[in-house]
PDB file of N, CA and C in Angstrom:
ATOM      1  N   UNK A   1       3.621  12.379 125.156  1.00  0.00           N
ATOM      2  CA  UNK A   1       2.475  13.264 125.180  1.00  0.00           C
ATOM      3  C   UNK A   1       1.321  12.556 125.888  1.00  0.00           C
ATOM      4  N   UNK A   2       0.681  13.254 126.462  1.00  0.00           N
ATOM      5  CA  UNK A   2      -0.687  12.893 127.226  1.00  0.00           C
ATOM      6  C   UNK A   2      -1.409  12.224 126.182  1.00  0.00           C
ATOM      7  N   UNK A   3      -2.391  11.228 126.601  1.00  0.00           N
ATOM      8  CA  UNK A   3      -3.881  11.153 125.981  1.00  0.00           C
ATOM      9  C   UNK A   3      -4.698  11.624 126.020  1.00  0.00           C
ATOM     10  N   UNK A   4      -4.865  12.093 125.446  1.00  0.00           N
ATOM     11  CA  UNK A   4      -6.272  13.104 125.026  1.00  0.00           C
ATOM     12  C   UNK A   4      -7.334  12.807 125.250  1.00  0.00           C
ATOM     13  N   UNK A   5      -7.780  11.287 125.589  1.00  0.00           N
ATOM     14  CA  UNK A   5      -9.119  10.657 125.782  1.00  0.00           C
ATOM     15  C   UNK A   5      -8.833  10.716 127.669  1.00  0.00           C
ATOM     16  N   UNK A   6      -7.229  10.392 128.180  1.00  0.00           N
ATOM     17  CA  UNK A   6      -7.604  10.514 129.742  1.00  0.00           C
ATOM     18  C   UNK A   6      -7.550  11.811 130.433  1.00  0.00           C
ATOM     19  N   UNK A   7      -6.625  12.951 129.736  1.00  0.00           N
ATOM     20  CA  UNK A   7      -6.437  13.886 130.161  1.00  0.00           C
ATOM     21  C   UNK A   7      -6.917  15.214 129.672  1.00  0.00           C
ATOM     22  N   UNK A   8      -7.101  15.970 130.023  1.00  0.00           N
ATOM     23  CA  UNK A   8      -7.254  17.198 130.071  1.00  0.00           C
ATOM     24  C   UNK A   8      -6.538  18.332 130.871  1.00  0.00           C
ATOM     25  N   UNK A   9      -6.352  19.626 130.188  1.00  0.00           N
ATOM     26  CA  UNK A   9      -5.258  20.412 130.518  1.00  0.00           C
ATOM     27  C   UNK A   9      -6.357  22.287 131.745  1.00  0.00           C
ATOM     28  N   UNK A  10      -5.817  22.715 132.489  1.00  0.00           N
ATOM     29  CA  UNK A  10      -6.822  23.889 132.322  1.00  0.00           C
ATOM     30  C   UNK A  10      -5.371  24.621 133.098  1.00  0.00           C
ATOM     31  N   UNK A  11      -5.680  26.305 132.726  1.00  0.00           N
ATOM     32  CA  UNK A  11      -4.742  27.290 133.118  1.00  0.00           C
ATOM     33  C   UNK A  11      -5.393  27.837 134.719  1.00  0.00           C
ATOM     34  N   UNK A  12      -4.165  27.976 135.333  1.00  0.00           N
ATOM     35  CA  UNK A  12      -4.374  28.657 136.312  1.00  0.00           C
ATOM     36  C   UNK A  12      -3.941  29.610 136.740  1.00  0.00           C
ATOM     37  N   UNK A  13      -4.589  30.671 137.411  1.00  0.00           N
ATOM     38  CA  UNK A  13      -4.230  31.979 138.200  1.00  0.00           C
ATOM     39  C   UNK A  13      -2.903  31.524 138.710  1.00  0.00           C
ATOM     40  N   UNK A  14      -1.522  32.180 138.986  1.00  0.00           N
ATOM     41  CA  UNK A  14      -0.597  32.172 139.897  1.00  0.00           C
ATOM     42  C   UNK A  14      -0.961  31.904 141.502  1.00  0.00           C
ATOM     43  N   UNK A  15      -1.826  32.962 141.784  1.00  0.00           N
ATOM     44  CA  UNK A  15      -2.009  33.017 143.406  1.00  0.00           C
ATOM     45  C   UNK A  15      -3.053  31.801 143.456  1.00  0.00           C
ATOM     46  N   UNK A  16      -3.643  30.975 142.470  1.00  0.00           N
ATOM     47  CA  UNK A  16      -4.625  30.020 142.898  1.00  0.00           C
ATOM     48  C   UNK A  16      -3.504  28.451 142.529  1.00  0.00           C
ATOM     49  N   UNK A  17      -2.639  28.843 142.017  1.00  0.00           N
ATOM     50  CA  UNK A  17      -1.197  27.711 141.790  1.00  0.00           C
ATOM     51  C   UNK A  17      -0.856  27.639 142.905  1.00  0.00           C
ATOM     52  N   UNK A  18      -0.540  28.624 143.622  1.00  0.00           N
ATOM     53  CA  UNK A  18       0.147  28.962 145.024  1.00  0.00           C
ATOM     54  C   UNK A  18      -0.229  28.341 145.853  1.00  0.00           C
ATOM     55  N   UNK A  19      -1.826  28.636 145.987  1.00  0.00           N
ATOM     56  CA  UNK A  19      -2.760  27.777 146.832  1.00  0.00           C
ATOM     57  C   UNK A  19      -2.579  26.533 146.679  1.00  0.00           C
ATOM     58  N   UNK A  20      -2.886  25.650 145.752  1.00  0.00           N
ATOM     59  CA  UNK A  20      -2.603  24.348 145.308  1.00  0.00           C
ATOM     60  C   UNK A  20      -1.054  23.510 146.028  1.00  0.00           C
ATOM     61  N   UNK A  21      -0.305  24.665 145.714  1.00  0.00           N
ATOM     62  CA  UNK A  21       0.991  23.993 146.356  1.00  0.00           C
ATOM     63  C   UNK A  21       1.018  24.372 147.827  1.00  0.00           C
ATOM     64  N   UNK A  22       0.248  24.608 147.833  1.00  0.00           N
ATOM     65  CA  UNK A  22       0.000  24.754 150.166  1.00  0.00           C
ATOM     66  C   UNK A  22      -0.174  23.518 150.332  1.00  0.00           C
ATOM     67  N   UNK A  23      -1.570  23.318 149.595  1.00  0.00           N
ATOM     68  CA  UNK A  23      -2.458  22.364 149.431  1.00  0.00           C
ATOM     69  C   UNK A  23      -2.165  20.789 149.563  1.00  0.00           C
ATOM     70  N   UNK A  24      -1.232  21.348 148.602  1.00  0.00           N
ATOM     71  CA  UNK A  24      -0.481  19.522 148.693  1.00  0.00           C
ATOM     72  C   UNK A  24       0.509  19.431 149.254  1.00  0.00           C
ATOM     73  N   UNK A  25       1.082  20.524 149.769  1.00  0.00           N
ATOM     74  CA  UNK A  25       1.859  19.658 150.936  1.00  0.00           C
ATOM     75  C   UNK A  25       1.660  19.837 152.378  1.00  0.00           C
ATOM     76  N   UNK A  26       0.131  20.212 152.196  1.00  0.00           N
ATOM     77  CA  UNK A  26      -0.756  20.174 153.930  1.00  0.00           C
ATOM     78  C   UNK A  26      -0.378  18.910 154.396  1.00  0.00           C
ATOM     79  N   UNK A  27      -0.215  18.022 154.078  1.00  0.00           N
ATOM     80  CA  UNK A  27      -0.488  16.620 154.909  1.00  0.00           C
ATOM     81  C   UNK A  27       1.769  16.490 155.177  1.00  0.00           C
ATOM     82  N   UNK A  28       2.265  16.578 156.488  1.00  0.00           N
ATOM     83  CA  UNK A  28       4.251  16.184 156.568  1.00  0.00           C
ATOM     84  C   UNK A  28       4.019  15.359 156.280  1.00  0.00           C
ATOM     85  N   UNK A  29       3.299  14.180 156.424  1.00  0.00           N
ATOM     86  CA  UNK A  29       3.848  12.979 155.233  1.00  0.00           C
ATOM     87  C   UNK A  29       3.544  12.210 153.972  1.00  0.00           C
ATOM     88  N   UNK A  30       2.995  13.303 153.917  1.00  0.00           N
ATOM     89  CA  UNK A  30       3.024  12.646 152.475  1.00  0.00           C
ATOM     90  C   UNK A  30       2.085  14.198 151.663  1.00  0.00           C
ATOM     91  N   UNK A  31       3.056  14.236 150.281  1.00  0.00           N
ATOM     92  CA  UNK A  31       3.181  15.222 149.499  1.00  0.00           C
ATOM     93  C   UNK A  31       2.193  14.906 147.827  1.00  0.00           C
ATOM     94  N   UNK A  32       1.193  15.173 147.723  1.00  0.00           N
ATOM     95  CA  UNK A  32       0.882  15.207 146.198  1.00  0.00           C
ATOM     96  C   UNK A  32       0.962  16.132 145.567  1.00  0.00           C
ATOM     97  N   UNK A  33       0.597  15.653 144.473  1.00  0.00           N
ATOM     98  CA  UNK A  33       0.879  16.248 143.126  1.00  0.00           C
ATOM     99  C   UNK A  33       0.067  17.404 143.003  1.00  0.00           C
ATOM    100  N   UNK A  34      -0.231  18.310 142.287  1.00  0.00           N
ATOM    101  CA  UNK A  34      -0.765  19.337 141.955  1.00  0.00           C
ATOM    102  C   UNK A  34      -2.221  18.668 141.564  1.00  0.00           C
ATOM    103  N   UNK A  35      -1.721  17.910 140.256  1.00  0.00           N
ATOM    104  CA  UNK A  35      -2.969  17.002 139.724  1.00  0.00           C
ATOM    105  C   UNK A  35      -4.009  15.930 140.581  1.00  0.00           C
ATOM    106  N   UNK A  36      -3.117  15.723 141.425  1.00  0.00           N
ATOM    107  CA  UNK A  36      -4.066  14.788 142.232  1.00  0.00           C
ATOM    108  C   UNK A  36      -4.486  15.324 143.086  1.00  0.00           C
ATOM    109  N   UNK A  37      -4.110  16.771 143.873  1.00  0.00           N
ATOM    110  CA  UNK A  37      -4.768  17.461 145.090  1.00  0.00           C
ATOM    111  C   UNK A  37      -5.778  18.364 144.274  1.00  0.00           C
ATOM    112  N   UNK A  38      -5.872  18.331 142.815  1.00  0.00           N
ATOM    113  CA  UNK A  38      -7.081  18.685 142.421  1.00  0.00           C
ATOM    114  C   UNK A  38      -8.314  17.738 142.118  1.00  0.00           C
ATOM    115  N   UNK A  39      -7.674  16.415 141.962  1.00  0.00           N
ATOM    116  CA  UNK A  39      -8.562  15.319 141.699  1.00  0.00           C
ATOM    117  C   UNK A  39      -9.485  15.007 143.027  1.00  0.00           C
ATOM    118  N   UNK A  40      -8.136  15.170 144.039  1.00  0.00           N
ATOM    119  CA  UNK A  40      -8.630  15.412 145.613  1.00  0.00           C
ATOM    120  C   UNK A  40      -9.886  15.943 145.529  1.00  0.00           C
ATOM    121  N   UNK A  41      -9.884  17.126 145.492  1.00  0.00           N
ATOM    122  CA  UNK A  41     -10.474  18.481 145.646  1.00  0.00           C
ATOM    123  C   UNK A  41     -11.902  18.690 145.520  1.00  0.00           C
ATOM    124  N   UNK A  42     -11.536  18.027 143.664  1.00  0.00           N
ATOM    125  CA  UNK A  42     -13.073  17.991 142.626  1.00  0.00           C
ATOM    126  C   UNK A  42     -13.781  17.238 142.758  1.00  0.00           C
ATOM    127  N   UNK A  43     -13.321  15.619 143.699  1.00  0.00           N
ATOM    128  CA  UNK A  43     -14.028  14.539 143.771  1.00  0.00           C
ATOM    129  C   UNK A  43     -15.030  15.127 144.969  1.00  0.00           C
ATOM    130  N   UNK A  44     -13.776  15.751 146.174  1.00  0.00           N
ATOM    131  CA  UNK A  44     -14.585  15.954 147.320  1.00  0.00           C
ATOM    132  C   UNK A  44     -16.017  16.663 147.244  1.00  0.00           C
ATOM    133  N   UNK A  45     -15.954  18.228 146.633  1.00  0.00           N
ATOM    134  CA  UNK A  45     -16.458  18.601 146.382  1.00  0.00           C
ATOM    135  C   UNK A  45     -17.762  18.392 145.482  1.00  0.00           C
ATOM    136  N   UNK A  46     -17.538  17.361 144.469  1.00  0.00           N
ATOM    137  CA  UNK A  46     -18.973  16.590 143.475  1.00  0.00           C
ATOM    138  C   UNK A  46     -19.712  15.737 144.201  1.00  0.00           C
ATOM    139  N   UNK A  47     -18.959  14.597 145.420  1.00  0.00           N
ATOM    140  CA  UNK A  47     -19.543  14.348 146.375  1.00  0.00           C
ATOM    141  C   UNK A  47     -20.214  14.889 147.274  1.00  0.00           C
ATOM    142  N   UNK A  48     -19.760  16.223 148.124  1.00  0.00           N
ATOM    143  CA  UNK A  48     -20.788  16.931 148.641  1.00  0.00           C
ATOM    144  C   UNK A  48     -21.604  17.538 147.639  1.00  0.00           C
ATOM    145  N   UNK A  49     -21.809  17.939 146.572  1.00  0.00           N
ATOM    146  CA  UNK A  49     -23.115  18.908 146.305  1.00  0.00           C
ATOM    147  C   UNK A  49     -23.868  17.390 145.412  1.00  0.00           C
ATOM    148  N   UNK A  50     -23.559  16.391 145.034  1.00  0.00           N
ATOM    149  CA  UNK A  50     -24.534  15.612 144.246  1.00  0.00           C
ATOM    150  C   UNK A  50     -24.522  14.321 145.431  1.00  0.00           C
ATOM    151  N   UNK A  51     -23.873  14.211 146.190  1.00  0.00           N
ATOM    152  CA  UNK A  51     -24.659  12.665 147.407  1.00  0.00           C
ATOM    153  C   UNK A  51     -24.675  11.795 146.656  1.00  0.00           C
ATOM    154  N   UNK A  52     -23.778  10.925 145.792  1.00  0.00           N
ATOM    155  CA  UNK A  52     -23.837   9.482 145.314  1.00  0.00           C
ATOM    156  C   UNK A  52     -22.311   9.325 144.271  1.00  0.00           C
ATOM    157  N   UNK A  53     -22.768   8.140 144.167  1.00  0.00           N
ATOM    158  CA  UNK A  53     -21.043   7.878 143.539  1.00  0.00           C
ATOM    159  C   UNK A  53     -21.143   9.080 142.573  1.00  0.00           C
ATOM    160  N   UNK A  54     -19.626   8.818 142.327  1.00  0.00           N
ATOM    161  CA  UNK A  54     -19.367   9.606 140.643  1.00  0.00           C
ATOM    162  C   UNK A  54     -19.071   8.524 139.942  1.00  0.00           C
ATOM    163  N   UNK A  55     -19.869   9.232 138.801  1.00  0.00           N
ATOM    164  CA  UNK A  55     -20.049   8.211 137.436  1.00  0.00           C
ATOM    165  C   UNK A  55     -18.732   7.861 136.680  1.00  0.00           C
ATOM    166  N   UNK A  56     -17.793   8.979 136.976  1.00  0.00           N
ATOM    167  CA  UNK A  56     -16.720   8.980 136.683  1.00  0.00           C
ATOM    168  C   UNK A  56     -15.316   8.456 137.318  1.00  0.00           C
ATOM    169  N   UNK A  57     -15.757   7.797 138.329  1.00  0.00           N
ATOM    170  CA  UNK A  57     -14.654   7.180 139.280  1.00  0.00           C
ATOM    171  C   UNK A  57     -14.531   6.813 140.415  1.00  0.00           C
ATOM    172  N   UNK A  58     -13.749   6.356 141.462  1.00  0.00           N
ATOM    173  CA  UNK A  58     -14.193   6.915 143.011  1.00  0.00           C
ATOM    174  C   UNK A  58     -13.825   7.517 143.337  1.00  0.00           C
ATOM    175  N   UNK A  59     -14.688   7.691 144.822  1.00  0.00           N
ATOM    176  CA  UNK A  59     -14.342   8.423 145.729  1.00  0.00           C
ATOM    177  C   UNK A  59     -12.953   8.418 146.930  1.00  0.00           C
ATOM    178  N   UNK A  60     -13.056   7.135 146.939  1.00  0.00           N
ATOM    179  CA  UNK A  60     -12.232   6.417 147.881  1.00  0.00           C
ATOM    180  C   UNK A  60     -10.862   7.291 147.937  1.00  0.00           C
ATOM    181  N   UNK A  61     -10.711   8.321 148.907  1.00  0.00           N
ATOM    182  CA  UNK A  61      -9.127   8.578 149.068  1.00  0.00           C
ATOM    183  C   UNK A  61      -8.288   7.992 149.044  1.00  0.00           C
ATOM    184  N   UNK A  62      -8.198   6.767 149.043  1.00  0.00           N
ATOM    185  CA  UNK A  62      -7.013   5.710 149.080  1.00  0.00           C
ATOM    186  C   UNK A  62      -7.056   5.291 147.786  1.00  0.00           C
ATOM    187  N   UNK A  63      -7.958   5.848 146.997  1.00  0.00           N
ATOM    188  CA  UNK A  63      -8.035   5.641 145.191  1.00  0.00           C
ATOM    189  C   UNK A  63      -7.226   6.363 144.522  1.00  0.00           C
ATOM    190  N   UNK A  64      -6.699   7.664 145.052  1.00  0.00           N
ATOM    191  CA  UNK A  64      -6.072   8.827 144.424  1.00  0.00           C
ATOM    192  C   UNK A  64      -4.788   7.888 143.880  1.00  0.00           C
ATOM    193  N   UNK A  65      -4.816   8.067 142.598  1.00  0.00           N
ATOM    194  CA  UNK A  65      -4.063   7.154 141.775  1.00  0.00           C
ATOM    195  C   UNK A  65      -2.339   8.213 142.014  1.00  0.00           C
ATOM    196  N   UNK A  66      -1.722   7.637 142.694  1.00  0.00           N
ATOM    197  CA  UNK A  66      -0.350   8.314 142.946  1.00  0.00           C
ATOM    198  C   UNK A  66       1.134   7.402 142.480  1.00  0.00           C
ATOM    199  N   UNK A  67       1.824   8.150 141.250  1.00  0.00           N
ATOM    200  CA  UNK A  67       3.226   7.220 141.210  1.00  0.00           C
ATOM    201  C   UNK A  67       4.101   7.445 142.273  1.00  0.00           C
ATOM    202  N   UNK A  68       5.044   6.564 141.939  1.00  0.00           N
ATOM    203  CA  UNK A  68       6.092   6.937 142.907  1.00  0.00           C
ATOM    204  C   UNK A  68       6.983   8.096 142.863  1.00  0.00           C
ATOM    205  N   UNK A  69       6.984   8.428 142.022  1.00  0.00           N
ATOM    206  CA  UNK A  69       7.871   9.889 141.779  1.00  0.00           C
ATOM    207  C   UNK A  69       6.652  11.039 142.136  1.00  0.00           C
ATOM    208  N   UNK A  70       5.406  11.151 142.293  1.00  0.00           N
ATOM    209  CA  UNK A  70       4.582  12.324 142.556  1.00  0.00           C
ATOM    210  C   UNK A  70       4.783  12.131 144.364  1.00  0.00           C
ATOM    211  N   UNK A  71       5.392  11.252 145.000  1.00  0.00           N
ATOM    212  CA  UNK A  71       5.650  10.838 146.493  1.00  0.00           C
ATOM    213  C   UNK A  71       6.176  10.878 146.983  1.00  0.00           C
ATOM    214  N   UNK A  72       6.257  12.251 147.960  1.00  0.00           N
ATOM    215  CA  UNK A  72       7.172  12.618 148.676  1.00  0.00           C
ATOM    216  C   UNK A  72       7.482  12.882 150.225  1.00  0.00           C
ATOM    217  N   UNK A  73       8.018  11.899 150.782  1.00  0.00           N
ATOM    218  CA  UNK A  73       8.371  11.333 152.063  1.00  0.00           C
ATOM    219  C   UNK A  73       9.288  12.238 152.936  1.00  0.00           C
ATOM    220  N   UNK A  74       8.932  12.828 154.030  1.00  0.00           N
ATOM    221  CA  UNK A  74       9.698  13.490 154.769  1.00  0.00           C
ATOM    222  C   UNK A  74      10.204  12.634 155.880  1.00  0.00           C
ATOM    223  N   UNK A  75      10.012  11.305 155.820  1.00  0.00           N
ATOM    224  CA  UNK A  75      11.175  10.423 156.746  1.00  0.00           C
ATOM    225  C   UNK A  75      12.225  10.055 155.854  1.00  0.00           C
ATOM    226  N   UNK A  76      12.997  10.929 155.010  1.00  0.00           N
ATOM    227  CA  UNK A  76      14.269  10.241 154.347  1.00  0.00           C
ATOM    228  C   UNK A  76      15.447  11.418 155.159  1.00  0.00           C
TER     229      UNK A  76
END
């Protein structure tokens, strides 16, 4: 089971799921997760409307915390 202190859960529309899975696999090489092309998403977005770090983490795209099983390689 998740932690409750790192995670949090929220429901989504079908057609806005849909979107999400465009979403993450916009980039042929390399495929994320649902969760992290929203982490993507929310960071980008808190960065443009507030202009300074987040208090809550970074920004750094190369931060997007990804396992190896959420990674999916279209050179195999």
């Amino acid at each position: 089971m998740a932690d409750p202190s790192k995670y949090k859960s929220v429901s989504l529309g079908v057609k806005t799921y849909c979107k999400l899975k465009d979403l993450s696999a916009s980039n042929p090489h390399l495929k994320l997760s649902i969760a992290s092309t929203i982490t993507y998403l929310v960071n980008k977005e808190h960065k443009e409307q507030y202009n300074q770090l987040c208090p809550y983490g970074d920004y750094d795209a190369g931060a997007i915390s990804r396992s190896s099983s959420e990674v999916k390689s279209n050179d195999n």
